[in-house]
Protein backbone atom coordinates (compact mmCIF):
# COMPACT_ATOMS: atom_id res chain seq x y z
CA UNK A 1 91.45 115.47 81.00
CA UNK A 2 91.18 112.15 81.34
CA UNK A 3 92.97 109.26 79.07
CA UNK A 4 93.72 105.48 78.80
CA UNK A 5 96.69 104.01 78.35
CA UNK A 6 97.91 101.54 76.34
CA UNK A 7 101.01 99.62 77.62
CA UNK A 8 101.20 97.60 74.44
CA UNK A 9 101.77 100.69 72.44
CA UNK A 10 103.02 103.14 74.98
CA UNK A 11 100.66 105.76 73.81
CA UNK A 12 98.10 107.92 75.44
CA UNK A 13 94.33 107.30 73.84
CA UNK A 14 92.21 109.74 74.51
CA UNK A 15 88.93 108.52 75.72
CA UNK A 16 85.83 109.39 78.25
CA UNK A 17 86.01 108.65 81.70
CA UNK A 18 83.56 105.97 82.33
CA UNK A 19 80.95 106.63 84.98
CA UNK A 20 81.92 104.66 88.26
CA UNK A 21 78.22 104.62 89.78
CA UNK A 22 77.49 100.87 88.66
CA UNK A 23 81.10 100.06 90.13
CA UNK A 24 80.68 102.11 93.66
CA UNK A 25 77.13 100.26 94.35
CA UNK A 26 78.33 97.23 93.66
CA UNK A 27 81.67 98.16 96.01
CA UNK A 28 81.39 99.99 98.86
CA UNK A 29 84.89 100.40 100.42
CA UNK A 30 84.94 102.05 103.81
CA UNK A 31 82.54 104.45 105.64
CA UNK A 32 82.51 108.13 105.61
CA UNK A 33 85.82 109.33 106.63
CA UNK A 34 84.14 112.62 107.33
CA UNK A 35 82.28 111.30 109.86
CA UNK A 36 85.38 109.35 111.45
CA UNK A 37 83.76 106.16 112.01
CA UNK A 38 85.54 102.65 112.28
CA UNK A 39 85.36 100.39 109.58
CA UNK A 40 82.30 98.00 109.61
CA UNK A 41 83.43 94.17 111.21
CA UNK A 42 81.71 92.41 108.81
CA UNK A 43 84.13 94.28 106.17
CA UNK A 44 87.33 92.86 104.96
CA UNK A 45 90.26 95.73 105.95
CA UNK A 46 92.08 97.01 103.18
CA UNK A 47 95.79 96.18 102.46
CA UNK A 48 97.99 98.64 101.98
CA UNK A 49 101.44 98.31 99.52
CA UNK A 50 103.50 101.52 99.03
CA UNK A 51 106.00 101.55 96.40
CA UNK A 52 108.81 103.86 95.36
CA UNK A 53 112.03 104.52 93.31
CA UNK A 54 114.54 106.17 94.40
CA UNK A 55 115.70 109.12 92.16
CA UNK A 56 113.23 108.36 89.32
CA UNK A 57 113.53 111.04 87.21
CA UNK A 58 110.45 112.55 85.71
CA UNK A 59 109.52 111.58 82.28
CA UNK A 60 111.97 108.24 82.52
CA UNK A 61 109.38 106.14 82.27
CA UNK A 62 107.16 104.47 79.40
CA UNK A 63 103.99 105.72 80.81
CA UNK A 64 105.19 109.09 81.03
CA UNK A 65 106.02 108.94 77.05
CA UNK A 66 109.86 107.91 77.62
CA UNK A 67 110.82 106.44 74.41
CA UNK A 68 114.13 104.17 75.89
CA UNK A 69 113.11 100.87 74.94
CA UNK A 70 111.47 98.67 77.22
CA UNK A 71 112.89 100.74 80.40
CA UNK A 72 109.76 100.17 82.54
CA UNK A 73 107.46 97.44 81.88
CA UNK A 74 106.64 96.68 85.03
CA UNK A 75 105.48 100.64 85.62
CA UNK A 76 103.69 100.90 82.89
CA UNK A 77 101.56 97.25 83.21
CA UNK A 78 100.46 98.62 86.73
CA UNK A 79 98.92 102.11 85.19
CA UNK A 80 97.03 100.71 82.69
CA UNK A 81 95.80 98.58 86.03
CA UNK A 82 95.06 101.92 87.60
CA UNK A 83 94.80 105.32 87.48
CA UNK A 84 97.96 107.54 86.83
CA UNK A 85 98.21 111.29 88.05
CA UNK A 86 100.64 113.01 85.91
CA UNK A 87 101.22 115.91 87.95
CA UNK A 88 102.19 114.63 90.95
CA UNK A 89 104.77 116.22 93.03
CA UNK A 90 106.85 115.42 96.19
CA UNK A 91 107.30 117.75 98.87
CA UNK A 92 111.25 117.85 99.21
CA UNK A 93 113.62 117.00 96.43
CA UNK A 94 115.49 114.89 98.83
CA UNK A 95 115.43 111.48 100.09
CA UNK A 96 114.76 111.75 103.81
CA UNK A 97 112.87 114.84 104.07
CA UNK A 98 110.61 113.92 101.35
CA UNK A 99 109.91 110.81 102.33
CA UNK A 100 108.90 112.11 105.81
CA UNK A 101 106.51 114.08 104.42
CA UNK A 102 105.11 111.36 102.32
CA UNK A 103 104.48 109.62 105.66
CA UNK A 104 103.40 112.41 107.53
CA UNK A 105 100.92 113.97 105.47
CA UNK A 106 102.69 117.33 106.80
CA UNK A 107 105.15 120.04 105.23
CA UNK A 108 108.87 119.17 106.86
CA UNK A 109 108.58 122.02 108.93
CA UNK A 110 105.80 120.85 110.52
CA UNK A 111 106.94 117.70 111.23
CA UNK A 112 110.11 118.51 111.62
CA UNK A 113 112.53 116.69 109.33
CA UNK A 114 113.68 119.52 107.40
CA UNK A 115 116.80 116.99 106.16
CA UNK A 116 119.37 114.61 107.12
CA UNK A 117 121.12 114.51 110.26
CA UNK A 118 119.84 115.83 113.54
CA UNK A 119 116.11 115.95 113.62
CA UNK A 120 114.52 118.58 113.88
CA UNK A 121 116.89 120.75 113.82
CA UNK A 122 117.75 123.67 116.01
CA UNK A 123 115.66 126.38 114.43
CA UNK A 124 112.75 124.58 114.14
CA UNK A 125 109.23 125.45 115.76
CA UNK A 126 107.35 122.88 117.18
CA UNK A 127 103.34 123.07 115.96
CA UNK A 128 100.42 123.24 118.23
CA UNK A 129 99.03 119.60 116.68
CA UNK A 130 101.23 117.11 116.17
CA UNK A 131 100.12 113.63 114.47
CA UNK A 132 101.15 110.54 114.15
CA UNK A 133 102.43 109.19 110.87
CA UNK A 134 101.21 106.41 108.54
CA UNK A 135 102.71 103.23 109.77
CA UNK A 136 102.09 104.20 113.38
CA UNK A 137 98.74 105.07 113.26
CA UNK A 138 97.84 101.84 111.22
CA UNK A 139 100.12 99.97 113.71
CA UNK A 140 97.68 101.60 116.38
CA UNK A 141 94.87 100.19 114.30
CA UNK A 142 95.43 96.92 114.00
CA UNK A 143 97.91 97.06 110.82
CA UNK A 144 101.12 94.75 110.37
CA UNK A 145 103.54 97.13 109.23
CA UNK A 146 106.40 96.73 106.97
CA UNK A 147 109.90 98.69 105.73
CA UNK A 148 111.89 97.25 103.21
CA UNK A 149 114.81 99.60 102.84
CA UNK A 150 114.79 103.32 102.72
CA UNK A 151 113.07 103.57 106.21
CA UNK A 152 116.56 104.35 108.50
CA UNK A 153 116.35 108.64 108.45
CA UNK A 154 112.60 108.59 109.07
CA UNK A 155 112.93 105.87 111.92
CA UNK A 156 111.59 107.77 114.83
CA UNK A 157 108.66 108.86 112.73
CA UNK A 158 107.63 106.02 112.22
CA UNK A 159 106.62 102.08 113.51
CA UNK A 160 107.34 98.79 111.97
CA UNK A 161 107.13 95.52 112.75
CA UNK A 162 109.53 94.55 109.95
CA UNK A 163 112.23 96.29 108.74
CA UNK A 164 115.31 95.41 106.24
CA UNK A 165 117.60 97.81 105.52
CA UNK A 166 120.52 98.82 102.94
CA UNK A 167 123.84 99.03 102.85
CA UNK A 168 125.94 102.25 102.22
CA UNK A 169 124.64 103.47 98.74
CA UNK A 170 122.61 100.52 98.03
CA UNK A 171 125.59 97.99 97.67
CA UNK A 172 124.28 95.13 99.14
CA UNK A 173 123.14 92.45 97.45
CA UNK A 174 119.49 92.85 98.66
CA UNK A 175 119.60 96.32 97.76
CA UNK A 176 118.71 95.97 94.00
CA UNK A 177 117.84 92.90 93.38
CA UNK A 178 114.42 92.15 92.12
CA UNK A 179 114.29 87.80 93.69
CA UNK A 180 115.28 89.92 97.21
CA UNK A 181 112.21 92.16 96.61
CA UNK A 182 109.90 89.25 95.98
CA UNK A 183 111.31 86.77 99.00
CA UNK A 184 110.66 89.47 101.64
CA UNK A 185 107.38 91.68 99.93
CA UNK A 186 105.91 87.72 100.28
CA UNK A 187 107.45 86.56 103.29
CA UNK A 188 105.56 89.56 104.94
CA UNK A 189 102.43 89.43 103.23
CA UNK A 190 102.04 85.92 104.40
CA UNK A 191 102.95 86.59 107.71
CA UNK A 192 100.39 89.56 108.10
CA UNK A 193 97.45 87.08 106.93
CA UNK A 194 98.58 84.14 109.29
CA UNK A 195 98.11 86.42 112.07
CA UNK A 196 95.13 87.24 110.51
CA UNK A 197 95.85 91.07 110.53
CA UNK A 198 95.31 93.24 107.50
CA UNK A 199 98.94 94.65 106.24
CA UNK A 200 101.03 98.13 105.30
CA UNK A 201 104.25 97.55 103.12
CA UNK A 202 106.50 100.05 102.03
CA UNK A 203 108.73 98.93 99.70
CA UNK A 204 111.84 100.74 98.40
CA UNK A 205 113.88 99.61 95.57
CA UNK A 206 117.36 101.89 95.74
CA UNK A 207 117.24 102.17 91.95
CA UNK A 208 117.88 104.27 89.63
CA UNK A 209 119.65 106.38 92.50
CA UNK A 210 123.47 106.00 91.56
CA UNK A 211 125.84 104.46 91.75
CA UNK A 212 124.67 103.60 88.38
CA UNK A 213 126.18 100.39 86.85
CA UNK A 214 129.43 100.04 85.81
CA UNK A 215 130.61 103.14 86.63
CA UNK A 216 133.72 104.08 88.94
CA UNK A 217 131.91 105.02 91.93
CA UNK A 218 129.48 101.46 91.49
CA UNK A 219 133.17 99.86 91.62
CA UNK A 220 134.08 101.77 93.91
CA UNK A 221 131.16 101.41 96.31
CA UNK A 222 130.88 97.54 95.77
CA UNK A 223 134.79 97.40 96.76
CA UNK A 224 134.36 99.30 99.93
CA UNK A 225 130.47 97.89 101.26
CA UNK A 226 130.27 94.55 99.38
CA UNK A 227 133.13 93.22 97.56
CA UNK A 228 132.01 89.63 98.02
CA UNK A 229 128.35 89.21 96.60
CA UNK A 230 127.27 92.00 94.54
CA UNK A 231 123.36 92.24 93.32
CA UNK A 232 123.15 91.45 89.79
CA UNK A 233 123.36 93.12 87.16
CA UNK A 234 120.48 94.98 84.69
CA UNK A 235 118.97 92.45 82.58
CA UNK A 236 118.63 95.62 79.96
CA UNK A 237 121.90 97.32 77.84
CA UNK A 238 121.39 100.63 76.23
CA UNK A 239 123.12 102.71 73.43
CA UNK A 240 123.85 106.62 74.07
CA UNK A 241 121.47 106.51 71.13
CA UNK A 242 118.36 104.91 72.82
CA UNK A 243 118.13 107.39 75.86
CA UNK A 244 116.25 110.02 76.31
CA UNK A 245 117.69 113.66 77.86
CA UNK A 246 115.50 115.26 80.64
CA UNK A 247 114.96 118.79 79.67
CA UNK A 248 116.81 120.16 82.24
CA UNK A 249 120.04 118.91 81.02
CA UNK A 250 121.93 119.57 77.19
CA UNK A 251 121.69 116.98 74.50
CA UNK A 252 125.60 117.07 74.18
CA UNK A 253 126.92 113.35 72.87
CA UNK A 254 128.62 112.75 76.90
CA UNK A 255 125.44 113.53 78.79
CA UNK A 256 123.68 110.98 76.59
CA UNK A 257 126.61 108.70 77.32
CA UNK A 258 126.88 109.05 81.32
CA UNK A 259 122.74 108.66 81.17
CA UNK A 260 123.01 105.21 79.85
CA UNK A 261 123.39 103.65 83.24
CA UNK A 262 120.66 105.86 84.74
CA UNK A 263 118.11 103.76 82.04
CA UNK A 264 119.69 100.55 83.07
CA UNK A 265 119.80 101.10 86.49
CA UNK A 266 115.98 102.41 86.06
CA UNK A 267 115.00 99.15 84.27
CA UNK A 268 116.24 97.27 87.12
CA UNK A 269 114.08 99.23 89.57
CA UNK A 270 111.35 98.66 87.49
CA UNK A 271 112.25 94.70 87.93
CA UNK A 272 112.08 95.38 91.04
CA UNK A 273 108.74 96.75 91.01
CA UNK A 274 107.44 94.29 89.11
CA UNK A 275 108.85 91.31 91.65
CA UNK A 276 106.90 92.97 94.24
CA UNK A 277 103.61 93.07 92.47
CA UNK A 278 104.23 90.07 91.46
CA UNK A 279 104.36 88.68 95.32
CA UNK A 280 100.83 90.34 96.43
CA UNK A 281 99.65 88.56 93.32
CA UNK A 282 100.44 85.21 94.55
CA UNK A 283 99.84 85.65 97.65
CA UNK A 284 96.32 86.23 97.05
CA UNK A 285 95.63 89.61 98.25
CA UNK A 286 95.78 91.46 95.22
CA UNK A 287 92.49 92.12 94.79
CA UNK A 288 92.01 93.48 98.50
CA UNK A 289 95.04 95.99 98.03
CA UNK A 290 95.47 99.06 97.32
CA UNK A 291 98.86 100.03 95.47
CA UNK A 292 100.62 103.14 95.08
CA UNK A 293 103.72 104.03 93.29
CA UNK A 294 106.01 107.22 92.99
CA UNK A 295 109.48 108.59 92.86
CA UNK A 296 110.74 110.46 96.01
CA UNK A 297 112.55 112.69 93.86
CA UNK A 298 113.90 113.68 90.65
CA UNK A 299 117.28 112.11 88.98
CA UNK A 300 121.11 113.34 90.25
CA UNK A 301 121.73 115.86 87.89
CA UNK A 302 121.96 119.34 87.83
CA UNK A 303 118.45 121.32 87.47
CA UNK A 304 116.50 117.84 89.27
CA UNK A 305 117.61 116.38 92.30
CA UNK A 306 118.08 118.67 95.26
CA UNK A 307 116.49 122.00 92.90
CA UNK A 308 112.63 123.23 93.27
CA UNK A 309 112.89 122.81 89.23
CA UNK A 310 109.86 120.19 88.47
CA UNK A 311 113.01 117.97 87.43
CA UNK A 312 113.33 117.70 91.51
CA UNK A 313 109.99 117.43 92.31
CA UNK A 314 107.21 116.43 89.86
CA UNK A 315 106.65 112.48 89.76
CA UNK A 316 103.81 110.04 88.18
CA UNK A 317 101.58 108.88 90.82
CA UNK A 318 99.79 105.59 90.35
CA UNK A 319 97.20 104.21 92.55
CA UNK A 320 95.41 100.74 91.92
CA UNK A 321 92.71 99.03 93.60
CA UNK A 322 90.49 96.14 91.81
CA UNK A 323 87.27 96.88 91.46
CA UNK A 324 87.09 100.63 92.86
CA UNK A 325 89.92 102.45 90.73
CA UNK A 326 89.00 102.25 87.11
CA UNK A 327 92.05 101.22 85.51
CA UNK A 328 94.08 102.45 83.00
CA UNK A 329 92.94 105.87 83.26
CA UNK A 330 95.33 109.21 83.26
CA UNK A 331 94.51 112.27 85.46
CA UNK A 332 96.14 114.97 83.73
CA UNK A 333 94.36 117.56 85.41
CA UNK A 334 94.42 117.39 89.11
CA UNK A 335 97.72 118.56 91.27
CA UNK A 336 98.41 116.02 93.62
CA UNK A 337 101.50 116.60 96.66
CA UNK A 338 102.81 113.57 98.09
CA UNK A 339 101.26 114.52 101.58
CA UNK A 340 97.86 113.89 100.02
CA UNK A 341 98.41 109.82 99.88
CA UNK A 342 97.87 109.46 104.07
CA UNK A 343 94.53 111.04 104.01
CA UNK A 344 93.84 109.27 100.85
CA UNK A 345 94.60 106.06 102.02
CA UNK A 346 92.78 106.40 105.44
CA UNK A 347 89.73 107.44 103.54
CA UNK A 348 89.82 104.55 101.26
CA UNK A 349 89.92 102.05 104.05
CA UNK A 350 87.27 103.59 105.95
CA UNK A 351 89.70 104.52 108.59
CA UNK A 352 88.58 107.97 110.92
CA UNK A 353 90.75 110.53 109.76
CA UNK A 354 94.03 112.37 111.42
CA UNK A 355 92.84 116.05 111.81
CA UNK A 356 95.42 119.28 111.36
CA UNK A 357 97.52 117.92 108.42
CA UNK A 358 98.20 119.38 105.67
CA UNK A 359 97.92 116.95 102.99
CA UNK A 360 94.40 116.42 101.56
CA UNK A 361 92.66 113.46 100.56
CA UNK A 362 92.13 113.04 96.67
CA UNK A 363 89.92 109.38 97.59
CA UNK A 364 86.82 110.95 94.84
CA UNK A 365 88.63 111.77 92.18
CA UNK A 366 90.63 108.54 93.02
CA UNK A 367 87.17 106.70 92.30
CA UNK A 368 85.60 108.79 89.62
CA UNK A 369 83.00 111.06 92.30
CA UNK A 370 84.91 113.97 90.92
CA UNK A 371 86.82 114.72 87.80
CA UNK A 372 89.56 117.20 89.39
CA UNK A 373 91.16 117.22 92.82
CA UNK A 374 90.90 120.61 94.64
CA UNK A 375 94.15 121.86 94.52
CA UNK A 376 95.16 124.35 92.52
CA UNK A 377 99.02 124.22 93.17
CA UNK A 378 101.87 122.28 95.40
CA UNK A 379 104.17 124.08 98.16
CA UNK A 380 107.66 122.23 97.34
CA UNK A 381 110.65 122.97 100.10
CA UNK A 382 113.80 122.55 100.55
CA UNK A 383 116.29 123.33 103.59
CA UNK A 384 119.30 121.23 104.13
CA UNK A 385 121.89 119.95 101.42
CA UNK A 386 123.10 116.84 103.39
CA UNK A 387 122.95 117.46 107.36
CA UNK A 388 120.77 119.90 109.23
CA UNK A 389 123.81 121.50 110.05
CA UNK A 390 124.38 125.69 109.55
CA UNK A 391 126.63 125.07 106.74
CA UNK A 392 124.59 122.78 104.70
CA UNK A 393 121.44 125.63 105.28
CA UNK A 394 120.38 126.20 102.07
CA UNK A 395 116.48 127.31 102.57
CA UNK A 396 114.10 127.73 99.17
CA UNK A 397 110.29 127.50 98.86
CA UNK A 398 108.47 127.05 95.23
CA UNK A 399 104.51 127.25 94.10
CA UNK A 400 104.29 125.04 91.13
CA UNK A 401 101.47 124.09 89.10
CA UNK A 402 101.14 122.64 85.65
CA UNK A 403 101.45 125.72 83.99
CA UNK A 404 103.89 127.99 85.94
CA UNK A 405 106.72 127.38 88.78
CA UNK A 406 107.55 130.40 91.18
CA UNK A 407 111.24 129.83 93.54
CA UNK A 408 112.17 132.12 96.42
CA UNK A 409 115.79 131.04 97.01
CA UNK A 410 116.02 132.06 100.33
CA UNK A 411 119.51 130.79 100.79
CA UNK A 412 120.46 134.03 98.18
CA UNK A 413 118.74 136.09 100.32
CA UNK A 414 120.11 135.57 103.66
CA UNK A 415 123.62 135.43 102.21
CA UNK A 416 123.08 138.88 100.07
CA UNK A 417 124.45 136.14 97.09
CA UNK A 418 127.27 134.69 98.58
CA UNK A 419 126.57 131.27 99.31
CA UNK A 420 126.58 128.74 96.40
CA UNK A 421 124.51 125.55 96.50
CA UNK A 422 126.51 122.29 95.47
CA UNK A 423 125.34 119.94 92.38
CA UNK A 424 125.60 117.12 91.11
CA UNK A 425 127.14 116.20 87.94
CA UNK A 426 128.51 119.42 87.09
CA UNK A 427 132.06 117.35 86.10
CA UNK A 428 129.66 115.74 83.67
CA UNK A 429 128.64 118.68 81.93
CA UNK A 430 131.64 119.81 81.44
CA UNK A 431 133.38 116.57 80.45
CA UNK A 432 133.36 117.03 76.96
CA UNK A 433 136.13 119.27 76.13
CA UNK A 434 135.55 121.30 79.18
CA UNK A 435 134.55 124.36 76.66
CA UNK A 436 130.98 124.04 75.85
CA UNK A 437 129.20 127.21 76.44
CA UNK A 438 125.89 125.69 77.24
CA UNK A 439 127.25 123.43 79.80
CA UNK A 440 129.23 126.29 81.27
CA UNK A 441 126.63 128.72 81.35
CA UNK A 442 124.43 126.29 82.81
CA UNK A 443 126.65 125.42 85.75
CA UNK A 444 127.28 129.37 86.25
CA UNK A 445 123.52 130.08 86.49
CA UNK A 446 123.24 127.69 89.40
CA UNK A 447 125.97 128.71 91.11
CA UNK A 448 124.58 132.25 90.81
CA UNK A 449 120.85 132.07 91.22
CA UNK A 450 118.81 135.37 91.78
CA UNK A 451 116.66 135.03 94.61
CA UNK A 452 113.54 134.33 92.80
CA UNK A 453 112.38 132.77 89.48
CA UNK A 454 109.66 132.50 87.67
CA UNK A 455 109.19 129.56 85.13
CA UNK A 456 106.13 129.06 81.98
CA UNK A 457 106.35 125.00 81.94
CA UNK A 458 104.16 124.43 78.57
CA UNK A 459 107.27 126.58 76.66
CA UNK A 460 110.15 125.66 79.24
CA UNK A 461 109.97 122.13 80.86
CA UNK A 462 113.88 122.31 81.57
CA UNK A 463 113.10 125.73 83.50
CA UNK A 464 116.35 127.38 81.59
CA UNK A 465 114.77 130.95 80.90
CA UNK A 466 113.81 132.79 84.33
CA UNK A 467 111.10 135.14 83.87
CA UNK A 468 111.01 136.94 86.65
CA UNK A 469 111.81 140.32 85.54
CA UNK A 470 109.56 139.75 82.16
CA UNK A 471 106.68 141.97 82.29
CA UNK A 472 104.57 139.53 80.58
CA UNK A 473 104.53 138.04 83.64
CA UNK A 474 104.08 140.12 86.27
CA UNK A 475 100.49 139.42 86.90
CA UNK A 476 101.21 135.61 87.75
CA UNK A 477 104.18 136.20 89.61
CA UNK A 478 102.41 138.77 91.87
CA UNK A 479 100.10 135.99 91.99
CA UNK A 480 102.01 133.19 93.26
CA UNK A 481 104.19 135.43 95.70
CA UNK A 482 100.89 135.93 97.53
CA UNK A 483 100.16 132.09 97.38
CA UNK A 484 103.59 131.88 99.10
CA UNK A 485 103.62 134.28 101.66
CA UNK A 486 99.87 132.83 103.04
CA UNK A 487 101.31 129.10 103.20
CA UNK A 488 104.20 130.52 105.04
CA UNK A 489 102.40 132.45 107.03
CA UNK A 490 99.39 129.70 108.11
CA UNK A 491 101.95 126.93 108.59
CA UNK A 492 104.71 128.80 110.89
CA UNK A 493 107.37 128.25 107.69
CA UNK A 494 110.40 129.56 110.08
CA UNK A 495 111.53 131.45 106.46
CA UNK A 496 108.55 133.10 106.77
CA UNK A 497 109.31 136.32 108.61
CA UNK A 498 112.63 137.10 105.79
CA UNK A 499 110.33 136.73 102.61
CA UNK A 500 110.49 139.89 101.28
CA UNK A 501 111.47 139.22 97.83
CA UNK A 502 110.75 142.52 96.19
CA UNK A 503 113.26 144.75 98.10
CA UNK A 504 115.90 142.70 96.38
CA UNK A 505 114.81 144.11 93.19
């Protein structure tokens, strides 16, 4: 279906999608990608600005429906500029991994970073076609290419000709601040046009990932990196009252509490968002740029961050570009991974594709040619908690989709049940009076997960009821298991050859 939004109101408005035929003669962006020809010289190349926030929890923002007051201005003003995908999802829960793959255009295990630490690590199998990622194969193009921040783990990935990078935990004063954002997004956009070269920026703000602010570990963490000049604080105070609680976690009176820094700390990203638009507007090259935003994974608290739940994984995507993207439009329809942005962007500037990727390029529903990307579901992986190391191994694999989400926790498998995953926040949860049953039960289910799940979104967002042995079910769940096993089996997952969930039954 396709909607507008309304940043004034913070509502979605149903309405038709306007035909883009008038726009698309009048613009003609680019050649056929299919046909792997150069972009035309008498064309202007497309700039390219990639934006994330790190941690963003899905639904925190106002164009997601997040009722916290004010959180995300900045977010929402640049959907109703372009066209938001609501089911968007990242390949990895986690930072490095996921990011890889947003840069890739590959699943981790085909290009290796499976997670922190060592890359690739030891058990991993080297594909028969290996391609270059984003940045370097703009850079090989002609492209200035920019990092600010968040670009360290995926280093050898990649190539920049600018780079700035954070302290420990985002504690330096660069790190969240929005003036630091603007200084350096213009500072390289200017740069890229006096050398008269068109420009790639990916731009990181660490918020909303904690330390959130004024919290012990933000005291902490500004003692130990960056006692001397701190970035400043959120412009925006909440209430425990104002906040909203992702479904994955209890409403209990000290999780709304201990999320009040997450909104601040998000509204402060979302300053930081907004500085950086606010730079390729005045340096002129707005309307020559295309603009994406996402999260790179879900929030830091149990059943999100570091889980296959669509807390961990699902993010808006938003993609902008004057005069070809209608704007304020909402996708609510297609299933768009995070590896389908590199093909996407290549096709919408002209550029000849890289062949043997996974990800796939979404460029005509992007511009109205078609009303529904082609995917029908999202692989979503995870392997390492922390270092690729043997005793941070913690393998899963989900098929999700807008209705359903299927999890083989391979980790359970191997260890016949005996390992147990870390999480955040369980001290949290249980910080009330240390005796509420939901909390408790909540914590125990994680630490005791069967080896696969089964999840109906449109009744259970949160994922707290596991279907898997429900025969209401069984038809889907047979269905996704074989959806599984063939992306396994045509990528060379290295799990591959152990998934044999039914004789764990």
């Amino acid at each position: 279906m396709h909607t507008k939004f309304d940043p004034r109101r913070g509502l979605l408005l149903q309405r038709p999608l306007i035909p883009l035929l008038m726009l698309l003669s009048m613009f003609s962006w680019g050649l056929d990608a299919a046909a792997g020809k150069a972009q035309e010289a008498d064309k202007v190349p497309l700039n390219v600005v990639l934006l994330t926030l790190d941690d963003m929890g899905w639904g925190t923002s106002g164009v997601e429906g997040c009722k916290v007051p004010g959180v995300t201005p900045n977010i929402d003003r640049l959907a109703s500029q372009g066209k938001l995908f609501t089911h968007g999802y990242v390949m990895v829960p986690m930072c490095g991994p996921s990011r890889a793959a947003l840069l890739t255009g590959r699943y981790p295990h085909s290009s290796g970073m499976m997670g922190h630490g060592q890359q690739p690590p030891a058990l991993w199998e080297e594909p028969t076609v290996k391609t270059p990622s984003l940045s370097s194969y703009l850079h090989q193009l002609g492209y200035r290419t920019g990092a600010i921040l968040k670009n360290s783990r995926t280093a050898y990935l990649n190539t920049w000709d600018v780079t700035y990078d954070e302290l420990p935990v985002g504690a330096g004063f660069h790190d969240r601040n929005p003036d630091s954002f603007y200084q350096r997004s213009k500072a390289f956009i200017v740069e890229a046009a006096t050398l008269g070269q068109p420009f790639f920026l990916y731009a990181n703000p660490i918020d909303p990932h904690d330390p959130w602010p004024d919290t012990d570990w933000e005291r902490k963490a500004l003692d130990q990196y960056n006692p001397l000049n701190p970035y400043p604080a959120p412009e925006r105070r909440y209430s425990r009252e104002e906040v909203d609680v992702p479904a994955c976690l209890p409403d209990l009176p000290w999780v709304r509490e201990n999320l009040v820094p997450y909104y601040e700390s998000m509204h402060r990203g979302d300053a930081c968002i907004g500085a950086i638009l606010q730079a390729i507007e005045d340096s002129g090259q707005a309307d020559n740029t295309l603009v994406i935003f996402l999260s790179d994974n879900g929030m830091g608290v149990p059943g999100a961050k570091n889980t296959l739940y669509q807390h961990g994984t699902r993010t808006p995507i938003i993609m902008k570009l004057p005069g070809v993207v209608e704007a304020g439009v909402v996708d609510d329809r297609s299933i768009v991974s995070a590896i389908d942005l590199m093909p996407t962007i290549l096709e919408a500037c002209g550029l000849p594709p890289v062949e043997r990727i996974e990800g796939r390029s979404i460029y005509d529903v992007l511009v109205g040619k078609k009303k529904q990307a082609d995917r029908s579901y999202a692989l979503t992986t995870f392997d390492y908690w922390g270092d690729s190391e043997a005793a941070q191994f913690y393998p899963q694999r989900s098929i999700i989709n807008g209705r359903f989400c299927y999890i083989w926790n391979a980790y359970v498998q191997r260890s016949n049940g005996r390992k147990v995953m870390p999480m955040f926040w369980n001290d949290v949860l249980l910080s009330g009076n240390g005796k509420n049953k939901i909390a408790k039960d909540r914590i125990a289910y994680f630490k005791n997960r069967p080896v696969e799940e089964f999840f109906d979104l449109s009744r259970d967002p949160g994922c707290w009821n596991n279907l898997i042995d429900d025969k209401n079910y069984q038809e889907e769940i047979t269905r996704f298991r074989a959806i599984l096993k063939r992306e396994m089996m045509e990528s060379k997952d290295p799990e591959r050859f152990i998934y044999h969930p039914e004789s764990q039954k």
